[in-house]
C-alpha atoms as a PDB file:
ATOM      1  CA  UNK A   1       0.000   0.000   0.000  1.00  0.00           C
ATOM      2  CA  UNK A   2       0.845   3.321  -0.410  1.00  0.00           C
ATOM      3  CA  UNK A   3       1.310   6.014   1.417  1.00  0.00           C
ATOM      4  CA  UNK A   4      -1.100   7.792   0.071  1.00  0.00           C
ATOM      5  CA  UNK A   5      -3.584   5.119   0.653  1.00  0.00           C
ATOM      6  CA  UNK A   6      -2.755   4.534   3.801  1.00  0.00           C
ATOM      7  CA  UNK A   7      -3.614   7.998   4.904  1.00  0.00           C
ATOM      8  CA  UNK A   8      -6.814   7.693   3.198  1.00  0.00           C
ATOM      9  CA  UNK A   9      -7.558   4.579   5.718  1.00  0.00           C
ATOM     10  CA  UNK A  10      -6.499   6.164   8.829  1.00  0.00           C
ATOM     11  CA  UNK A  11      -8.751   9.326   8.389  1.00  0.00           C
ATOM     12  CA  UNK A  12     -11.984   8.901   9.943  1.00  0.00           C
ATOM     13  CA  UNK A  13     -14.698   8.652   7.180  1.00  0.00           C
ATOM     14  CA  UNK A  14     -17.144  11.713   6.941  1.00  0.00           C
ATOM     15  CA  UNK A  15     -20.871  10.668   7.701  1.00  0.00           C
ATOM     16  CA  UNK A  16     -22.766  12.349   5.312  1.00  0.00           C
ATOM     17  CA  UNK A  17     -25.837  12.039   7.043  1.00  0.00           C
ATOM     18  CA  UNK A  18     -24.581  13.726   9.831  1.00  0.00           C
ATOM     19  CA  UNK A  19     -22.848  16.707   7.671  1.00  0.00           C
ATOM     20  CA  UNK A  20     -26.247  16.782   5.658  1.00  0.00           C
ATOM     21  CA  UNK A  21     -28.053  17.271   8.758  1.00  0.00           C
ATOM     22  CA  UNK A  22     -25.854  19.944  10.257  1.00  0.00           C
ATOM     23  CA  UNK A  23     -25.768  21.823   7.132  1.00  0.00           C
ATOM     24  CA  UNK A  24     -29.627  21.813   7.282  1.00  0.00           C
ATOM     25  CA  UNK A  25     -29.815  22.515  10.764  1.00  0.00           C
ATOM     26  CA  UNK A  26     -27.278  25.370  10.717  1.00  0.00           C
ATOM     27  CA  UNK A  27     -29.939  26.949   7.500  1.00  0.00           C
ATOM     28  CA  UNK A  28     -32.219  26.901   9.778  1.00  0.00           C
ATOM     29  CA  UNK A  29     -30.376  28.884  12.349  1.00  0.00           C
ATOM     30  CA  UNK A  30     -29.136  31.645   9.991  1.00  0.00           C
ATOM     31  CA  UNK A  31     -32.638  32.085   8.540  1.00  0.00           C
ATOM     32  CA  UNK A  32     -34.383  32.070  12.067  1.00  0.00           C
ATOM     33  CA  UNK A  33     -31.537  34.701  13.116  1.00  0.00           C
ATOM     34  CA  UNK A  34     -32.093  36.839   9.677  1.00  0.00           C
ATOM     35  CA  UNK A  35     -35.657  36.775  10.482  1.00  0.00           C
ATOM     36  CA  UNK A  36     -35.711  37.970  14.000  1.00  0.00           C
ATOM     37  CA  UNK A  37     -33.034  40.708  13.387  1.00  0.00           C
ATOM     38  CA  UNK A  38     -35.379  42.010  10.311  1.00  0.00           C
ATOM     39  CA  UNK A  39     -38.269  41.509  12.465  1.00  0.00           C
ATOM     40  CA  UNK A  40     -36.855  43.794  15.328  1.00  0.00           C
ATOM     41  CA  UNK A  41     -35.689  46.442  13.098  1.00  0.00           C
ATOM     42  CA  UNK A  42     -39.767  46.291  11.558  1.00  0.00           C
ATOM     43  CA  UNK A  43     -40.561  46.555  14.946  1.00  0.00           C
ATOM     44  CA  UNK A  44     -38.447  49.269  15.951  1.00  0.00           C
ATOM     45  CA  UNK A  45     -39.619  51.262  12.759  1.00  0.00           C
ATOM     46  CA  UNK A  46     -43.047  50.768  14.015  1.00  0.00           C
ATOM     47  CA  UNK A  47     -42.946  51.709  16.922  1.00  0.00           C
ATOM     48  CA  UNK A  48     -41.398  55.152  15.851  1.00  0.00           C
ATOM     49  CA  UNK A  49     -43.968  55.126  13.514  1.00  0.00           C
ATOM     50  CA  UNK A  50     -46.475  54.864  16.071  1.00  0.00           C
ATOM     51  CA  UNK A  51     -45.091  57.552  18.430  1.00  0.00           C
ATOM     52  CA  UNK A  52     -45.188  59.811  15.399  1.00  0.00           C
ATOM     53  CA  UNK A  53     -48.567  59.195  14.573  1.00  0.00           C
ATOM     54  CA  UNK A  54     -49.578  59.218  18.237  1.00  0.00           C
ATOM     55  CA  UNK A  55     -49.085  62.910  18.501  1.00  0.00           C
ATOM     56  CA  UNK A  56     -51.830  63.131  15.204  1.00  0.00           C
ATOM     57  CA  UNK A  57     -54.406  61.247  16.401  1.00  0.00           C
ATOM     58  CA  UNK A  58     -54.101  63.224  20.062  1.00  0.00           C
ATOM     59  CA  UNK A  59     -54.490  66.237  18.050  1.00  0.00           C
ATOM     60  CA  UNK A  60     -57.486  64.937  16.008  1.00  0.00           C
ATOM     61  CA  UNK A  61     -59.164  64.023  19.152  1.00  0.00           C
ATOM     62  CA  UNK A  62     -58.504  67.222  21.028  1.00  0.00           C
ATOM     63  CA  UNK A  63     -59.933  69.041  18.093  1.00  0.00           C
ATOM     64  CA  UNK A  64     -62.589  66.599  17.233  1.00  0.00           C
ATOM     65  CA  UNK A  65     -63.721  67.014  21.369  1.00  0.00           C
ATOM     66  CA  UNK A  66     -63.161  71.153  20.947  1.00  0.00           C
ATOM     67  CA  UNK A  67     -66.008  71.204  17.714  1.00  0.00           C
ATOM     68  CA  UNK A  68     -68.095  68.589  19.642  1.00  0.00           C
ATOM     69  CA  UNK A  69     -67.771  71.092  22.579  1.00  0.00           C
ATOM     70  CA  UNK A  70     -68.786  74.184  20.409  1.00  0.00           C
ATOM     71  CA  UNK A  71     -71.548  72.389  18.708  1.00  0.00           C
ATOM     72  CA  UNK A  72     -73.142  71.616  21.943  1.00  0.00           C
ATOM     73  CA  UNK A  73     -72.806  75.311  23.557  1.00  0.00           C
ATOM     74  CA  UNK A  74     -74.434  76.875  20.100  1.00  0.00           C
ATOM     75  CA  UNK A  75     -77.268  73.781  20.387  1.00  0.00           C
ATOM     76  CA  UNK A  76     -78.040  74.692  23.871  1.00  0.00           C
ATOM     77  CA  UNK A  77     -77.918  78.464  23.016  1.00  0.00           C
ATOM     78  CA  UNK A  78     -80.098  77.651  20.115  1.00  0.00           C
ATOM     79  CA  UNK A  79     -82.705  75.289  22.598  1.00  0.00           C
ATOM     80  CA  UNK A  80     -83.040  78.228  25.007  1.00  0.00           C
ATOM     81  CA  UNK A  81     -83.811  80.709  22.357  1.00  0.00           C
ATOM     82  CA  UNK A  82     -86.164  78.633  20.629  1.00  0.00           C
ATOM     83  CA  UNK A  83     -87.856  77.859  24.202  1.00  0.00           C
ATOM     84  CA  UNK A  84     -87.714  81.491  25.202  1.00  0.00           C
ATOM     85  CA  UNK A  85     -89.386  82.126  21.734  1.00  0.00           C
ATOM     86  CA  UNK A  86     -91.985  79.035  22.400  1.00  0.00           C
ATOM     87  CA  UNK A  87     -92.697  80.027  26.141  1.00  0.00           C
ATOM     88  CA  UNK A  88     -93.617  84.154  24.645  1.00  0.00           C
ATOM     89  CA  UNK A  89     -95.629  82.675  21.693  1.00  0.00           C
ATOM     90  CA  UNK A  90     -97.562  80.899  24.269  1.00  0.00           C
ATOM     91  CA  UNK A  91     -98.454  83.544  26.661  1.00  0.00           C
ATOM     92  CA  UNK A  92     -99.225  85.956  23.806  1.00  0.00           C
ATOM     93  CA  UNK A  93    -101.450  83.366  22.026  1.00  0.00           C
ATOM     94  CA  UNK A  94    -103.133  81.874  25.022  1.00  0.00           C
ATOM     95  CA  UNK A  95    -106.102  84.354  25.442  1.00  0.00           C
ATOM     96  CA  UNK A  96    -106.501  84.165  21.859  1.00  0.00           C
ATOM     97  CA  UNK A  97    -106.711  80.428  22.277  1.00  0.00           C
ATOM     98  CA  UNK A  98    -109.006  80.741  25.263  1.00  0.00           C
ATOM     99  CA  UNK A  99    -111.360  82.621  23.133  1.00  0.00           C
ATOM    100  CA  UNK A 100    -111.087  80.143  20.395  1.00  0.00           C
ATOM    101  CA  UNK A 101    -112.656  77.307  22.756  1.00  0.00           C
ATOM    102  CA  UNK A 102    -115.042  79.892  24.247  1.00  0.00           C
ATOM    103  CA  UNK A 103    -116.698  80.727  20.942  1.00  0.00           C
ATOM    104  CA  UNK A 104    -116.564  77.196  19.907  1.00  0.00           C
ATOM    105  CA  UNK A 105    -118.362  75.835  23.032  1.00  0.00           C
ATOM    106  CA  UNK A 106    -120.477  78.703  22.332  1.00  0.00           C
ATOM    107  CA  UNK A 107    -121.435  77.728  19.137  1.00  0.00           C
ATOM    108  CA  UNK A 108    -121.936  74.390  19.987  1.00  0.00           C
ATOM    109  CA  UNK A 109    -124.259  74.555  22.744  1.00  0.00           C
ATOM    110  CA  UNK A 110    -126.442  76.252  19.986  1.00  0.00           C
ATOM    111  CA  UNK A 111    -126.316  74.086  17.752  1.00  0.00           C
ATOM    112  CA  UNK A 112    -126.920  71.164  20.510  1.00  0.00           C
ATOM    113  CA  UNK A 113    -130.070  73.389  21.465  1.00  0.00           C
ATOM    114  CA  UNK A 114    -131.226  73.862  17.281  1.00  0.00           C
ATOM    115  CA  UNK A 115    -130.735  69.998  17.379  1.00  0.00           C
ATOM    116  CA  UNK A 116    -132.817  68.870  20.392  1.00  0.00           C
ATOM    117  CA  UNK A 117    -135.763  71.244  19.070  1.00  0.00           C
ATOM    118  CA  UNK A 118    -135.111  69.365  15.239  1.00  0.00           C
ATOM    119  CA  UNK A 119    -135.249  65.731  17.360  1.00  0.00           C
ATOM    120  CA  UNK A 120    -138.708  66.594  19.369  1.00  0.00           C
ATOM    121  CA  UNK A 121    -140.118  67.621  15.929  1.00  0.00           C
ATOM    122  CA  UNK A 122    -138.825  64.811  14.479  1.00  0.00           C
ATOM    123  CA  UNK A 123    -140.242  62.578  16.904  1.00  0.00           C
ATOM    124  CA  UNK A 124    -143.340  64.208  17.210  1.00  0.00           C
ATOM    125  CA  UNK A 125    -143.391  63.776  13.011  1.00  0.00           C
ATOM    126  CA  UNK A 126    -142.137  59.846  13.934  1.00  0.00           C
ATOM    127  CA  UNK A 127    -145.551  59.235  16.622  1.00  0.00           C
ATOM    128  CA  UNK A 128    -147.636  60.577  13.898  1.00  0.00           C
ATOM    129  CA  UNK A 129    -146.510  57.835  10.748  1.00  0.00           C
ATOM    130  CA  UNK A 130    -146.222  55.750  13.144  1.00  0.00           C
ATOM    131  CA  UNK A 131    -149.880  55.556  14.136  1.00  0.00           C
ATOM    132  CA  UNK A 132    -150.754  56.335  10.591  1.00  0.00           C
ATOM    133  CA  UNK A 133    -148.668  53.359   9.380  1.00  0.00           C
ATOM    134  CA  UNK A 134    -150.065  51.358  12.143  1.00  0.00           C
ATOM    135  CA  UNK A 135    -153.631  51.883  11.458  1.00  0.00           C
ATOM    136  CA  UNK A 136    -152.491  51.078   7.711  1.00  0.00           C
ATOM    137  CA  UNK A 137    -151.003  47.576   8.491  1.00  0.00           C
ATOM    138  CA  UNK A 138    -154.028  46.825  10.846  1.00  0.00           C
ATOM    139  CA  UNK A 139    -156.294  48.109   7.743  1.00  0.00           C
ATOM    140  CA  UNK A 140    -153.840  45.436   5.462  1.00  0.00           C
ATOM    141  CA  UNK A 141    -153.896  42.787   8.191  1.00  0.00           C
ATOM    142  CA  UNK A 142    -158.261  42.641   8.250  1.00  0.00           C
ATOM    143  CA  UNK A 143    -158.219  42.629   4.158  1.00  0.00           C
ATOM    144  CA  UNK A 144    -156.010  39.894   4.093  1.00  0.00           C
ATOM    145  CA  UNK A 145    -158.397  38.096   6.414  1.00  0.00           C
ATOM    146  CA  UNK A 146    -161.409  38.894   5.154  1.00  0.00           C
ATOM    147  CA  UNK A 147    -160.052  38.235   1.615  1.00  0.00           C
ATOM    148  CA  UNK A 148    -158.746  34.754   2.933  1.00  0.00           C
ATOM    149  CA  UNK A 149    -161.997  33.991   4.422  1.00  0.00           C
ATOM    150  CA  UNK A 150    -163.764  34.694   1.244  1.00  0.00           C
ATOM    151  CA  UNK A 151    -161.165  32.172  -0.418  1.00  0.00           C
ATOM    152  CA  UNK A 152    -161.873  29.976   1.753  1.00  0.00           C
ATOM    153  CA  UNK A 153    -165.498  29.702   1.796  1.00  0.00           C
ATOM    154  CA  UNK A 154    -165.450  30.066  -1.726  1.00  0.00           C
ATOM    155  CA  UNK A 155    -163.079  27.055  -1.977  1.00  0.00           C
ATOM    156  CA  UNK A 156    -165.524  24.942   0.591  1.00  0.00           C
ATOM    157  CA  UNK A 157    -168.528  25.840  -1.612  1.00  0.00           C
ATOM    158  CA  UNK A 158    -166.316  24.884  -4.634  1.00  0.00           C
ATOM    159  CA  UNK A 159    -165.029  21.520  -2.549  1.00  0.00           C
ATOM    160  CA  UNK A 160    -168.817  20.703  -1.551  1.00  0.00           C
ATOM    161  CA  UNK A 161    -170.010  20.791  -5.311  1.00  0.00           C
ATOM    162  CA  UNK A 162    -167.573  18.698  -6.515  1.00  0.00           C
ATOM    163  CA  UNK A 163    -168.200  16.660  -4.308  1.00  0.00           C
ATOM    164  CA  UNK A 164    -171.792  16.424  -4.699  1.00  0.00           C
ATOM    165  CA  UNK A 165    -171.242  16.238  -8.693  1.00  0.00           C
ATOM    166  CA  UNK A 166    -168.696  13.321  -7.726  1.00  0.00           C
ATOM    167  CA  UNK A 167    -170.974  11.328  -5.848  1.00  0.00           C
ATOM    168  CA  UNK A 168    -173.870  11.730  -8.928  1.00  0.00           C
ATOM    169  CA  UNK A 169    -171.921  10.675 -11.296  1.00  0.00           C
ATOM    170  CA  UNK A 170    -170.730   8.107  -9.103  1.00  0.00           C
ATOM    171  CA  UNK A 171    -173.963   6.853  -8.522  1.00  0.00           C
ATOM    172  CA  UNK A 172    -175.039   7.653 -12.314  1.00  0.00           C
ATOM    173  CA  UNK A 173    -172.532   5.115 -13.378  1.00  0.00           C
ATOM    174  CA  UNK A 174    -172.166   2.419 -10.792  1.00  0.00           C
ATOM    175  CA  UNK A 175    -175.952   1.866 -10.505  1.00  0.00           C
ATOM    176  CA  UNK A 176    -176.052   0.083 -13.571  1.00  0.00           C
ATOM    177  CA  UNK A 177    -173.314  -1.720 -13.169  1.00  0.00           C
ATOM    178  CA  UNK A 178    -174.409  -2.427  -9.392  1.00  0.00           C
ATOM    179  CA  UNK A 179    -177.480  -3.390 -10.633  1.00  0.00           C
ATOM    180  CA  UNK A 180    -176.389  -5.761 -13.856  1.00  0.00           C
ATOM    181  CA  UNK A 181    -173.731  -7.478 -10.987  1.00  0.00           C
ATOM    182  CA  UNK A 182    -176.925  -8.489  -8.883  1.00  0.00           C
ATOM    183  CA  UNK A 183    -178.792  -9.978 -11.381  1.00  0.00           C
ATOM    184  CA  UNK A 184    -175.516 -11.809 -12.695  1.00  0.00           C
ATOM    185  CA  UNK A 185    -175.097 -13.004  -9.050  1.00  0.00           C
ATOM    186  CA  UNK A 186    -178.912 -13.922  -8.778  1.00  0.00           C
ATOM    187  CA  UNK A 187    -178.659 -15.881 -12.338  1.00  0.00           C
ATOM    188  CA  UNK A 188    -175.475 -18.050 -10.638  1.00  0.00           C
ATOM    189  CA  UNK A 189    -176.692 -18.776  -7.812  1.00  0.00           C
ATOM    190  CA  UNK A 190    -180.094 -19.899  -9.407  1.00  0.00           C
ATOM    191  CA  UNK A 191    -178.282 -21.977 -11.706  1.00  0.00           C
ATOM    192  CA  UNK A 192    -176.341 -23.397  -8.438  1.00  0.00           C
ATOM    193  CA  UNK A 193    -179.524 -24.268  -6.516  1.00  0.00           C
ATOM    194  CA  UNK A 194    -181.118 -26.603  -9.409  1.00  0.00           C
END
């Protein structure tokens, strides 16, 4: 053997599994590392970001609370001028409004009084047809009976004379037949008895 071969046998072997696995493993390391330092510095740049823009939106809300403020004070000074205004209007229009309801009540008690006196003449006018139509449908009532009655004895008469007819011409016919039957029930029994 050589030399040269012999110092290839003494060194230990490399596992490459195990260098693979470092190698991966160290990758891993120097991209967690990359990402954390870029992270912080995003962080950092936020944060200064943030202070900046803290000071704006203090601002915005101190001046957003000062017109919020002012809008109030000129509501509430508008309110109590429009009440003031409201409370005046009322006293100056009350007695006008008092007299309103006086003259209406006024005017309605007459015209309660023009319709009582219309209702008594109406009901005096109502007792009047209604006797009249009373006396009318009692009037009605006795035709109708007296017109049925006639009907009805007229009818009975009618009834009685057909019946009498009836029986005459029942007796017209049937006698002879009554009698011819006899003497054809005689003849038998004659001819029987011998």
């Amino acid at each position: 053997m050589s030399e040269k071969e012999e110092t290839e046998q003494s060194k230990p072997k490399e596992n490459l599994l195990l260098k693979g696995w470092n190698d991966f493993i160290s990758n891993i390391t120097v991209g967690y590392h990359r990402f954390q330092k870029s992270f912080e510095e995003n962080t950092k740049k936020n944060k200064e970001l943030w202070n900046q823009n803290q000071e704006k939106i203090d601002q915005f809300f101190k001046s957003a609370k000062e017109n919020w403020d002012a809008k109030l004070k000129e509501w509430g000074a508008e309110l109590e001028k429009t009440h003031k205004e409201n409370t005046n209007a009322w006293e100056n229009d009350f007695e006008k409004m008092t007299e309103f309801f006086k003259k209406n009540q006024e005017s309605w008690d007459k015209n309660l009084k023009e319709w009582e006196v219309d209702l008594e003449k109406r009901q005096i006018e109502t007792k009047e047809q209604w006797e009249v139509r009373k006396l009318k449908i009692s009037e009605d009532v006795k035709n109708w009976q007296e017109k049925t009655k006639k009907d009805w004895e007229k009818g009975l008469k009618s009834f009685r004379r057909e019946m009498i007819k009836g029986s005459y011409m029942f007796l017209v016919f049937m006698i002879p037949i009554l009698v011819v039957l006899f003497v054809i029930v005689a003849l038998i029994t004659r001819l029987f008895e011998f």
